[in-house]
Protein backbone atom coordinates (compact mmCIF):
# COMPACT_ATOMS: atom_id res chain seq x y z
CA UNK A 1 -15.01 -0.61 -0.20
CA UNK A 2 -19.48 -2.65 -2.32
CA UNK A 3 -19.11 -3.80 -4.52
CA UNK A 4 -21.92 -6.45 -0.95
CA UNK A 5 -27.92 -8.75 4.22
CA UNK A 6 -30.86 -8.21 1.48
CA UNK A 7 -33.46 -6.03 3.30
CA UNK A 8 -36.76 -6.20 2.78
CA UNK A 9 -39.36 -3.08 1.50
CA UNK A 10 -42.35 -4.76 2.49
CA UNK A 11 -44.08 -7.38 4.89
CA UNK A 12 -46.38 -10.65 4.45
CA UNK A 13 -48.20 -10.34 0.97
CA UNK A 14 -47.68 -6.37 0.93
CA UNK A 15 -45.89 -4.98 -1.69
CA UNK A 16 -42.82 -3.25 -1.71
CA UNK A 17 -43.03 0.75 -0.88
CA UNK A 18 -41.82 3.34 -2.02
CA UNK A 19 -38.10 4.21 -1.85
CA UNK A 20 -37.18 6.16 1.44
CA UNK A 21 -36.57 9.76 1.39
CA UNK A 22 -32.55 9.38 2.92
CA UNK A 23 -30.23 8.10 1.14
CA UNK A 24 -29.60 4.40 0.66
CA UNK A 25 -27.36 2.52 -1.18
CA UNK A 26 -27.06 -0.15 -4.11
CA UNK A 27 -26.39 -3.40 -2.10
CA UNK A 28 -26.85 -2.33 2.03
CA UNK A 29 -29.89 -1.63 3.82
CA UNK A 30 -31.69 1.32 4.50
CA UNK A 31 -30.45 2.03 7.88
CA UNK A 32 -26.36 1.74 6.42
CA UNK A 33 -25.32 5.13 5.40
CA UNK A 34 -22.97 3.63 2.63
CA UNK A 35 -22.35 0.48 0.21
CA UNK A 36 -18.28 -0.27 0.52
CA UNK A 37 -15.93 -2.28 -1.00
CA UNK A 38 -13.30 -3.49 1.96
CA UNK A 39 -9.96 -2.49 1.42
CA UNK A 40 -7.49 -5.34 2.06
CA UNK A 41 -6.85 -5.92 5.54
CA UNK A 42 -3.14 -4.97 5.61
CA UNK A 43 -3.50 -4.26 9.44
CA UNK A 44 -2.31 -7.85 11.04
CA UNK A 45 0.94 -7.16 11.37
CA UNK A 46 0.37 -3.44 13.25
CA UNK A 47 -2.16 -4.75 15.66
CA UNK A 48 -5.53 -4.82 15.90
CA UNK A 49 -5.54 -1.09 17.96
CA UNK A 50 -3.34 0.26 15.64
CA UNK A 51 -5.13 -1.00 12.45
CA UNK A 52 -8.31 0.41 14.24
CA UNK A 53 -6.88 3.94 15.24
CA UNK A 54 -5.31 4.86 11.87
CA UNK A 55 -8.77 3.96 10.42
CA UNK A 56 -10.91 5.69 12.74
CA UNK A 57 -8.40 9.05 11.96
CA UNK A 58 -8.49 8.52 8.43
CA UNK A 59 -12.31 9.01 8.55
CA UNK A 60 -12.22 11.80 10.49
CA UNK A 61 -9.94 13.31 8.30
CA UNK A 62 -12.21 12.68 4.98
CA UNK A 63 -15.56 14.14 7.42
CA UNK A 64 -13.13 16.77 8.55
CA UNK A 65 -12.34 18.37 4.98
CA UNK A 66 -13.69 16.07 1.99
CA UNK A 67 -17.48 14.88 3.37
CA UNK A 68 -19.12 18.05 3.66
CA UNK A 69 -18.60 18.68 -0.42
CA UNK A 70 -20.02 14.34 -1.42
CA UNK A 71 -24.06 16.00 -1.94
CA UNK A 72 -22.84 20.09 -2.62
CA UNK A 73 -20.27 18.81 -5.27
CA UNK A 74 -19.99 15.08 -6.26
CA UNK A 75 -16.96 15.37 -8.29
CA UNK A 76 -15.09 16.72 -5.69
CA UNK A 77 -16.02 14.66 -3.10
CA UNK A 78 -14.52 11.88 -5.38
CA UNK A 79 -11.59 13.84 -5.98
CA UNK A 80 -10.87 14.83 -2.65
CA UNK A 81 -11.50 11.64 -1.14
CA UNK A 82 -9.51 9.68 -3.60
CA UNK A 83 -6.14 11.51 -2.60
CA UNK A 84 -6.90 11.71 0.64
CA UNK A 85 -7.08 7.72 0.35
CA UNK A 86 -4.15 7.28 -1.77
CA UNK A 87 -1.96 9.55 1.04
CA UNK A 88 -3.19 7.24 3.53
CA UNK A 89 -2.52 4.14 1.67
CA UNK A 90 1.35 5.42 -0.19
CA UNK A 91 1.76 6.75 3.33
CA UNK A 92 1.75 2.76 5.00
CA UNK A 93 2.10 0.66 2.12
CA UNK A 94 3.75 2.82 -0.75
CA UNK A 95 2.50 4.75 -3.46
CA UNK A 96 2.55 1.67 -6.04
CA UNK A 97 0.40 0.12 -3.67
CA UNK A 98 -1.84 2.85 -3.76
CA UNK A 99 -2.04 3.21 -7.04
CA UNK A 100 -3.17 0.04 -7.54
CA UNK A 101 -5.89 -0.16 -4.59
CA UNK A 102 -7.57 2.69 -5.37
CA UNK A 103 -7.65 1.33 -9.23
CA UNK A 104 -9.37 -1.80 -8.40
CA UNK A 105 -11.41 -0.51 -5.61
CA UNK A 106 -12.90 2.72 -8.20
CA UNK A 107 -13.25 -0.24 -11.35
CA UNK A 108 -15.06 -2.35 -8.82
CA UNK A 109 -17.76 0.52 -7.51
CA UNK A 110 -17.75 1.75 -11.29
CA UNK A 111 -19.24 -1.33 -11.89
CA UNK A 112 -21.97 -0.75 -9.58
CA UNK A 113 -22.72 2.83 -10.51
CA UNK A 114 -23.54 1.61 -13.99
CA UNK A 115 -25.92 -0.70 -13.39
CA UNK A 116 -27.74 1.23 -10.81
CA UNK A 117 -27.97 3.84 -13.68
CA UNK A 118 -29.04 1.18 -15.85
CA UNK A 119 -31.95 0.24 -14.29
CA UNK A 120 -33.18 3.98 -13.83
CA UNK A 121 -31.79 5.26 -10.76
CA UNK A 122 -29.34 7.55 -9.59
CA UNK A 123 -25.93 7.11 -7.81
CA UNK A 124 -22.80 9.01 -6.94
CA UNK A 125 -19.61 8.31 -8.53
CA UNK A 126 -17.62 6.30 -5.65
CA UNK A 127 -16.51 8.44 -2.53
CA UNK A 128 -13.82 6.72 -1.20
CA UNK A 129 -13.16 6.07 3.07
CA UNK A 130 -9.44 5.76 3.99
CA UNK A 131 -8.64 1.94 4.89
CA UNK A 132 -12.31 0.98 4.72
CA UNK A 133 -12.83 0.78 0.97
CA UNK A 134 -15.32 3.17 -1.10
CA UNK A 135 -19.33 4.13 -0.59
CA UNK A 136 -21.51 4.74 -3.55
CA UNK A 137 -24.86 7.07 -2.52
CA UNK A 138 -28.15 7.05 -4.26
CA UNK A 139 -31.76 7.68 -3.48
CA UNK A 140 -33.10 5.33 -4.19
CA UNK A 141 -32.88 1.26 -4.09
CA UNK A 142 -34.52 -1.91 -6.18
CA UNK A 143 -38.05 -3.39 -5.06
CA UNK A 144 -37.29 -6.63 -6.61
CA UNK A 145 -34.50 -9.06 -4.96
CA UNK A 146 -33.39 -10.12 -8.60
CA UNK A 147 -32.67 -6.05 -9.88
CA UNK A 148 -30.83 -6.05 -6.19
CA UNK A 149 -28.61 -8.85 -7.00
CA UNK A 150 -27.86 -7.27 -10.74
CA UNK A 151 -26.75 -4.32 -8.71
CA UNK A 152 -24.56 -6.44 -6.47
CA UNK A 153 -23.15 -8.62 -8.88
CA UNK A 154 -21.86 -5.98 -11.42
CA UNK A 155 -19.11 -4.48 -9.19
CA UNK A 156 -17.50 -8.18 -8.72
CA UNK A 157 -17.99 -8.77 -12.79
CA UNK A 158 -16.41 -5.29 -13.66
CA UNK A 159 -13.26 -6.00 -11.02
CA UNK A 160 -12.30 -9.41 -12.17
CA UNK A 161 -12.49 -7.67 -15.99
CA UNK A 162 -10.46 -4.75 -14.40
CA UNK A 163 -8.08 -6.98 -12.94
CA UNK A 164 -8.11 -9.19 -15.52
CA UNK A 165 -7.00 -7.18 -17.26
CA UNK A 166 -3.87 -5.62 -15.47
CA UNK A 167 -2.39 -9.38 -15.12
CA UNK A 168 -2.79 -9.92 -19.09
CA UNK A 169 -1.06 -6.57 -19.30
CA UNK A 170 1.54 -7.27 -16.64
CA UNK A 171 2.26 -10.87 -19.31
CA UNK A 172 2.80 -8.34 -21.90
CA UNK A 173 4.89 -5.75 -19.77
CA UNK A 174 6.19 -7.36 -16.78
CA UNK A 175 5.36 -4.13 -15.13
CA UNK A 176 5.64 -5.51 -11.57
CA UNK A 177 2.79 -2.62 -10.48
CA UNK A 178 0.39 -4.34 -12.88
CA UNK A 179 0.93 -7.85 -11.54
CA UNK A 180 0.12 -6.40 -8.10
CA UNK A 181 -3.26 -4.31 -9.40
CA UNK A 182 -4.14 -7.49 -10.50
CA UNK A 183 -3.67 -9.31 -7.25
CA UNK A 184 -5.43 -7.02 -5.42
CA UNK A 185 -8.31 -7.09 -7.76
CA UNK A 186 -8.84 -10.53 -7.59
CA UNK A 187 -8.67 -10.48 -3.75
CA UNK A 188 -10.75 -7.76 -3.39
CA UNK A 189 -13.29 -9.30 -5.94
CA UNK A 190 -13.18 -12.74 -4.00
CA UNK A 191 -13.37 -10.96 -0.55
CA UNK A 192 -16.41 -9.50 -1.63
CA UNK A 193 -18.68 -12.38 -2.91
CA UNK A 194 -18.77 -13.89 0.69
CA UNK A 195 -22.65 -13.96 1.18
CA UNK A 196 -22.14 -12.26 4.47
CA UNK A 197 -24.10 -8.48 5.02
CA UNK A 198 -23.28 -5.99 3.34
CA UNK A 199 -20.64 -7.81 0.95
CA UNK A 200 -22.10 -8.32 -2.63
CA UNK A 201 -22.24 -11.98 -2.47
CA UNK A 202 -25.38 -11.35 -0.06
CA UNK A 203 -26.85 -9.46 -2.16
CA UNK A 204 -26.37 -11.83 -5.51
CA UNK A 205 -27.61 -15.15 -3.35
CA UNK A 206 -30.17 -13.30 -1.52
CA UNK A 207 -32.69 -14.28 -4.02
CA UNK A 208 -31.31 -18.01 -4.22
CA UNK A 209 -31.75 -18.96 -1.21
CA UNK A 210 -31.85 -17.90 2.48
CA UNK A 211 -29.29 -21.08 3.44
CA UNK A 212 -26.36 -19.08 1.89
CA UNK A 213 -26.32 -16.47 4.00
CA UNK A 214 -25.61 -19.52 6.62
CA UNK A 215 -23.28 -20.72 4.39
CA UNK A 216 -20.94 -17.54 4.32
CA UNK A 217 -20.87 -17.24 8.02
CA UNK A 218 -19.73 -21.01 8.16
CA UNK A 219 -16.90 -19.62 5.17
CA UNK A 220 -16.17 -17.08 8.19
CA UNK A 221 -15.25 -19.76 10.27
CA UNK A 222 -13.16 -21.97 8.24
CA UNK A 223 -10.92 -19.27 7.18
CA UNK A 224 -10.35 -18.28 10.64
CA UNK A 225 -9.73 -21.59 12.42
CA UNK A 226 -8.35 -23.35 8.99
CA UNK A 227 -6.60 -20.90 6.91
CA UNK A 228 -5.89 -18.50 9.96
CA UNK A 229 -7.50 -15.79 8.21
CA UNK A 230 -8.54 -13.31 10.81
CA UNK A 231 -9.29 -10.16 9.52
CA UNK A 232 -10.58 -7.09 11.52
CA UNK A 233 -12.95 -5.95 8.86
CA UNK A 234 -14.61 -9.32 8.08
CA UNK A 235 -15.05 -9.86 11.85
CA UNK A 236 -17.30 -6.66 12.27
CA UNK A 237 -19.19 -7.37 9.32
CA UNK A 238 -20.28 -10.93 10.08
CA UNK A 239 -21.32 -9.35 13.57
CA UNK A 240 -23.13 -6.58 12.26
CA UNK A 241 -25.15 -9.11 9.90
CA UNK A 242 -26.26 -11.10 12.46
CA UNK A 243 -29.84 -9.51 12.42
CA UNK A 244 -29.83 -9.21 8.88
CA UNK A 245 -29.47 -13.15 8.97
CA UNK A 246 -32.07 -13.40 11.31
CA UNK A 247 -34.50 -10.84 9.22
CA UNK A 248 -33.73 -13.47 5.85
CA UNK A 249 -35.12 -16.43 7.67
CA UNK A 250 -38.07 -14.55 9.67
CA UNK A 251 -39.00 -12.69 5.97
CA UNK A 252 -38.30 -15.86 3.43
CA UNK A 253 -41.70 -15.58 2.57
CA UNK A 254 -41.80 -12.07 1.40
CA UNK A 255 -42.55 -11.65 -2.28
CA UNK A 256 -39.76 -9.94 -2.73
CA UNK A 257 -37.39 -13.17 -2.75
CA UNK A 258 -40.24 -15.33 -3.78
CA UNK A 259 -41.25 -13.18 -7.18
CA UNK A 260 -37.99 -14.09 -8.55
CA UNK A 261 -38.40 -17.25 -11.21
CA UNK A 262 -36.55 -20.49 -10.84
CA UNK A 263 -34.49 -19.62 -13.97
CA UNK A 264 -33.14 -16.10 -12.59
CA UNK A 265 -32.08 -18.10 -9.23
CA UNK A 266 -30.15 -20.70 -10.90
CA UNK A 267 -28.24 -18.05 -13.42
CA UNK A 268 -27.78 -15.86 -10.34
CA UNK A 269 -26.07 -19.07 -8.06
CA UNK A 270 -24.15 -20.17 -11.36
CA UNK A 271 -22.59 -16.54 -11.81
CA UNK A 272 -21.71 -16.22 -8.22
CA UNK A 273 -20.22 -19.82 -8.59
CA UNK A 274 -18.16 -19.35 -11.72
CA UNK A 275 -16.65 -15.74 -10.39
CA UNK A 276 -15.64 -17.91 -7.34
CA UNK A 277 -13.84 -20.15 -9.07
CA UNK A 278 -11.93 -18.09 -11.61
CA UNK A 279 -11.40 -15.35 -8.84
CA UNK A 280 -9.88 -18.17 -6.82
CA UNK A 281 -8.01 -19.91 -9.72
CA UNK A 282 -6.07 -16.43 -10.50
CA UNK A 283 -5.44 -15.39 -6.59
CA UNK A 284 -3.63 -18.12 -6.36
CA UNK A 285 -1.41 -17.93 -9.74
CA UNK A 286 -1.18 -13.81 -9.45
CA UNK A 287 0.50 -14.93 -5.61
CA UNK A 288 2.35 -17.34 -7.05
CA UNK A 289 4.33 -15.33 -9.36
CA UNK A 290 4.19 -12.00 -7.03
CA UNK A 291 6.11 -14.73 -4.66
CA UNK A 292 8.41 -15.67 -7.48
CA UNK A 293 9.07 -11.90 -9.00
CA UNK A 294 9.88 -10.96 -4.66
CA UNK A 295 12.55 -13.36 -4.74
């Protein structure tokens, strides 16, 4: 469930501090507990209070027995968490389904870890949260926008190669599970470079410019009133990054947006643009077929 709102270490001409002493993650701020990569919302046709309820006992279920192990035993905290996800999921949706959620969803936060540990820092495998998506924990976080977006944008780059990856198997195989890992992928991928929060596409514009935070919230909009794409997940994060909009504009002149040259911004924008495109060029002919194979 990141995979994902750029905060901002210092103020005025100040430079950044040091990292905080609680834990923060890759691509939120430091007052978010967690960096996620959303789960697809699957929860339209139960209701909105049924989509919420299962969700809110799913993650009292991981607190209940797999959370108390994430910082005393990291492995197991990914272990435990993914089954306890996968039950939830094969439970509502089937186990192929599951199977192939989880996949994308660890690939995608995989992709994160890495770089994170790249650059120096440490970071938990991914713990995953039943029907939210999955958090990655670390101690500390970049001082420079640009390492930030590097962060952000390697979970989206290592899920489209993930689900890439599946749907050149799935032409190989015609394994219908594949075909459906590969869907999700993509949408999951997609989902998550909307430059809205805590989604990774905030995090890899962030240093472009401030306008494209506006821009996701008016993507928000279309999809709702246009495509009639509501979903209960995207809704609560475009409210909860209201103030971080409002932070990007008041802070634009921070050095830590400003430091980052003219050449890094335009790479950064032309990356985000190009996993747009191809993400949104094989949605639609991974549906297309999934449509076909259903018939």
């Amino acid at each position: 469930m990141s995979q994902n709102d750029p905060f901002l270490p210092g103020q005025g001409n100040e430079l950044p501090p040091p990292p905080p002493a609680y834990p923060v993650t890759s691509d939120i701020p430091p007052q978010s507990p967690y960096h996620y990569s959303p789960a697809p919302n699957q929860g339209s046709r139960r209701g909105f209070g049924g989509w919420l309820g299962g969700a809110l006992a799913a993650v009292w279920a991981f607190v209940k027995f797999g959370g108390l192990l994430i910082f005393k035993i990291p492995a197991a905290g990914t272990l435990i968490s993914l089954v306890i996800s996968f039950g939830g999921y094969a439970l509502f949706y089937g186990p192929w389904f599951a199977v192939a959620l989880v996949t994308m969803i660890f690939v995608h936060e995989m992709g994160h870890v890495f770089e994170i540990r790249r650059q120096g820092m440490q970071a938990t495998a991914p713990i995953f949260i039943p029907f939210m998506g999955a958090a990655i924990f670390q101690r500390s976080h970049p001082t420079s926008a640009l390492k930030q977006a590097e962060i952000g944008i390697a979970g989206p780059i290592a899920g489209t190669i993930g689900a890439t990856a599946a749907f050149a198997l799935y032409g190989s195989t015609h394994q219908p599970v594949l075909l459906l890992a590969a869907l999700i992928g993509f949408y999951i991928n997609l989902f998550n470079l909307i430059p809205v929060w805590q989604l990774d596409g905030a995090w890899i514009l962030a240093p472009v410019s401030k306008w494209f935070q506006v821009a996701g919230y008016g993507m928000v909009v279309v999809a709702a009133l246009f495509l009639h794409f509501v979903s209960p997940l995207l809704i609560i994060i475009a409210v909860l990054g209201v103030p971080t909009l409002i932070k990007r504009f008041r802070e634009a002149s921070n050095p830590y947006y400003t430091s980052v040259p003219p050449a890094a911004r335009f790479a950064m924008g032309a990356a985000w643009l190009a996993l747009v495109i191809y993400l949104g060029v094989a949605s639609l002919q991974a549906s297309s077929l999934l449509t076909t194979f259903a018939r």
